[in-house]
C-alpha atoms as a PDB file:
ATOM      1  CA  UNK A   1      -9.403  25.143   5.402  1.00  0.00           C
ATOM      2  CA  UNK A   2     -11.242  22.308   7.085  1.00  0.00           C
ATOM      3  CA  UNK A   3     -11.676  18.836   5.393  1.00  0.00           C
ATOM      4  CA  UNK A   4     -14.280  16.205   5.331  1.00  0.00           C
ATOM      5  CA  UNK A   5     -12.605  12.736   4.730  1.00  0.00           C
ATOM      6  CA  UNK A   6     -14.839   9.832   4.373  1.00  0.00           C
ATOM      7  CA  UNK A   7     -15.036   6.315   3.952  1.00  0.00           C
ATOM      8  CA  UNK A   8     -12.028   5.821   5.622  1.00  0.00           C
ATOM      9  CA  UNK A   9     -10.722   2.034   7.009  1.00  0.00           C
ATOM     10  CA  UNK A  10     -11.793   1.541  10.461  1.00  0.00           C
ATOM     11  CA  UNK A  11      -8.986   0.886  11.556  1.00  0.00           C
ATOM     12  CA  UNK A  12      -7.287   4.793  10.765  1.00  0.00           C
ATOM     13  CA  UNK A  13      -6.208   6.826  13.261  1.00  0.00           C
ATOM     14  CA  UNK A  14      -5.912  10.349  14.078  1.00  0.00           C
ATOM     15  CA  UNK A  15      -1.897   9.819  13.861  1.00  0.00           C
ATOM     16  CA  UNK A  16      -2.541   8.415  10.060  1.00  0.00           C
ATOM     17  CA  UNK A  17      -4.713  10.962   9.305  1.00  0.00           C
ATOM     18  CA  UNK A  18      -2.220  13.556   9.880  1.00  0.00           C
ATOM     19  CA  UNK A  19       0.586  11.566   8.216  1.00  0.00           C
ATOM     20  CA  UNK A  20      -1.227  11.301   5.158  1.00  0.00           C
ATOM     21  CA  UNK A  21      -2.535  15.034   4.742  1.00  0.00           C
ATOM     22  CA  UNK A  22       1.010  16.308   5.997  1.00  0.00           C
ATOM     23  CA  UNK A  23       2.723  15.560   2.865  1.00  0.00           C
ATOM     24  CA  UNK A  24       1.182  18.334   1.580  1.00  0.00           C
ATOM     25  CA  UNK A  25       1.572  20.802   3.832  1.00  0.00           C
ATOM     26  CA  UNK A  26       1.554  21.809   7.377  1.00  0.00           C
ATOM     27  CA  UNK A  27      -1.867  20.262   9.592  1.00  0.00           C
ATOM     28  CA  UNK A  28      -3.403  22.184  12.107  1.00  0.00           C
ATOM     29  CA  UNK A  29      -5.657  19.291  13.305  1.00  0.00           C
ATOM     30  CA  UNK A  30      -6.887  15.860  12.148  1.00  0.00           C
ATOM     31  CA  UNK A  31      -9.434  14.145  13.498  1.00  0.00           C
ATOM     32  CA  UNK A  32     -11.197  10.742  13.242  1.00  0.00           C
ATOM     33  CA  UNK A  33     -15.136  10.861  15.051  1.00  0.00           C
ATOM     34  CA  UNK A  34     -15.814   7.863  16.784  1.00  0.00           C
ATOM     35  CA  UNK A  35     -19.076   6.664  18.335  1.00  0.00           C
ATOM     36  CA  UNK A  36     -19.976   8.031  21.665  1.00  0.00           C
ATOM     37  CA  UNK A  37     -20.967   4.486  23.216  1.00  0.00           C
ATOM     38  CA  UNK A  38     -18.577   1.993  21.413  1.00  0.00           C
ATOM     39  CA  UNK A  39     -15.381   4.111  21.031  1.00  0.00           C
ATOM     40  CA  UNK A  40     -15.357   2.556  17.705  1.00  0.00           C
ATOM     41  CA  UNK A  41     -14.107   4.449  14.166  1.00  0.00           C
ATOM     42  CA  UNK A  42     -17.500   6.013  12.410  1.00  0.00           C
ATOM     43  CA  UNK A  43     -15.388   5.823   8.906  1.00  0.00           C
ATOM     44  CA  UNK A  44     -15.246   9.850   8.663  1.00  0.00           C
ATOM     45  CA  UNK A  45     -13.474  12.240   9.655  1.00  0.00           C
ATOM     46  CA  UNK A  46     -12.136  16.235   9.611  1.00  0.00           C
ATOM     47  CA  UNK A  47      -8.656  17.296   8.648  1.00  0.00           C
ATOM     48  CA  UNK A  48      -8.042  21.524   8.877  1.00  0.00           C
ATOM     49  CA  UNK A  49      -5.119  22.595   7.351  1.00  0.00           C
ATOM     50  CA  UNK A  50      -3.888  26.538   7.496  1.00  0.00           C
ATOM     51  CA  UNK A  51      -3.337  26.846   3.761  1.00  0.00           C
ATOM     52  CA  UNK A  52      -5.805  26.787   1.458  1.00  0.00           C
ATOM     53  CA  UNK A  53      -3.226  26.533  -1.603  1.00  0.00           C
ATOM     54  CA  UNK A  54      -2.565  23.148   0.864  1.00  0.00           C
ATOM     55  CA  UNK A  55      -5.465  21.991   1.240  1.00  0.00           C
ATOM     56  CA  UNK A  56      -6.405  22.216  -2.227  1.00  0.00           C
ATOM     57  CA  UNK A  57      -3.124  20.164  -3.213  1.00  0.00           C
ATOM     58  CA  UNK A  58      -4.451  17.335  -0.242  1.00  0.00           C
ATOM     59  CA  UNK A  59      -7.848  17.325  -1.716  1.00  0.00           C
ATOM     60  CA  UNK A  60      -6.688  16.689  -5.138  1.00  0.00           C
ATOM     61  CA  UNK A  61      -4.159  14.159  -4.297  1.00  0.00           C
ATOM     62  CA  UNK A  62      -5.838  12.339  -1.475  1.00  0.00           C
ATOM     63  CA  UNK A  63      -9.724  12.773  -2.738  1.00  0.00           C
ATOM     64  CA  UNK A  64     -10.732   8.778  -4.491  1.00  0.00           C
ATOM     65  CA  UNK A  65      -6.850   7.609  -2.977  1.00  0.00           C
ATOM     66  CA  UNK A  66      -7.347   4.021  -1.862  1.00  0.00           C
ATOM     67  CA  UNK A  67      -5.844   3.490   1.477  1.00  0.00           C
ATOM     68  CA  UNK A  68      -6.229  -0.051   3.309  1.00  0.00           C
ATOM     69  CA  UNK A  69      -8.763  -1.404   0.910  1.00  0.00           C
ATOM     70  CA  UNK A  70     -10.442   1.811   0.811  1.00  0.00           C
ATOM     71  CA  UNK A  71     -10.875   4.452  -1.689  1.00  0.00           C
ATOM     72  CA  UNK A  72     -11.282   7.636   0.719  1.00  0.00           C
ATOM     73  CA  UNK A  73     -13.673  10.771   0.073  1.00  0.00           C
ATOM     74  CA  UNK A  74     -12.204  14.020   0.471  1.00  0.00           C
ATOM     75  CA  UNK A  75     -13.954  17.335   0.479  1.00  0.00           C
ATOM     76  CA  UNK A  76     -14.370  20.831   2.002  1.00  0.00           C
ATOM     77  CA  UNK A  77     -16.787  20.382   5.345  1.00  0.00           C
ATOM     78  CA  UNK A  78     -19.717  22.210   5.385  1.00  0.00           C
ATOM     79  CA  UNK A  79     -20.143  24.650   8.512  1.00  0.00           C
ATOM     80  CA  UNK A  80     -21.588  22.831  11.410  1.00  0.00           C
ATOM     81  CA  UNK A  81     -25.926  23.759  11.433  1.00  0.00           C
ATOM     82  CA  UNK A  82     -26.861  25.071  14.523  1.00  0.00           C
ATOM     83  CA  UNK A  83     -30.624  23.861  15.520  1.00  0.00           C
ATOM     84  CA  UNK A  84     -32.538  26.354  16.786  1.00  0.00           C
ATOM     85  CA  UNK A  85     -34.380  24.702  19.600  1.00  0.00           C
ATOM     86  CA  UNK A  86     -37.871  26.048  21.189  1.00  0.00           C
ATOM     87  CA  UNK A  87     -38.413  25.120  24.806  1.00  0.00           C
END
């Protein structure tokens, strides 16, 4: 199951990312988006897990969890839209 994760600290990495969800289970990925031209933390994120039993246990016990002075959003990510382009 993939993960949204937002307002996370600016400061979080990848690394903490996975740390965090891993105590509930096992994390396929965990990712932190950054901005193309700064390199800089956008304060989101995705985190996919291969359980869902696991991932439902992460969102409940990470979802509104306040880490470094923030109180972090966690939810199941929408499927990416596709834009259908004319040329």
């Amino acid at each position: 199951m993939n993960m949204y994760v937002s307002n996370l600290s600016f400061h979080t990495t990848d690394e903490d990312l996975n740390k965090l969800f891993s105590q509930f289970g096992s994390v396929s990925s965990a990712k932190v988006i950054s901005d193309r031209d700064t390199g800089n933390s956008r304060g989101f994120g995705f985190v996919e897990m291969d359980s869902d039993e696991e991932a439902k246990k992460a969102m409940a016990g990470l979802n509104n969890r306040e880490v470094e002075g923030r109180a972090m959003s966690v939810s199941i990510a929408k499927p990416k839209k596709t834009e259908n382009k004319r040329w």
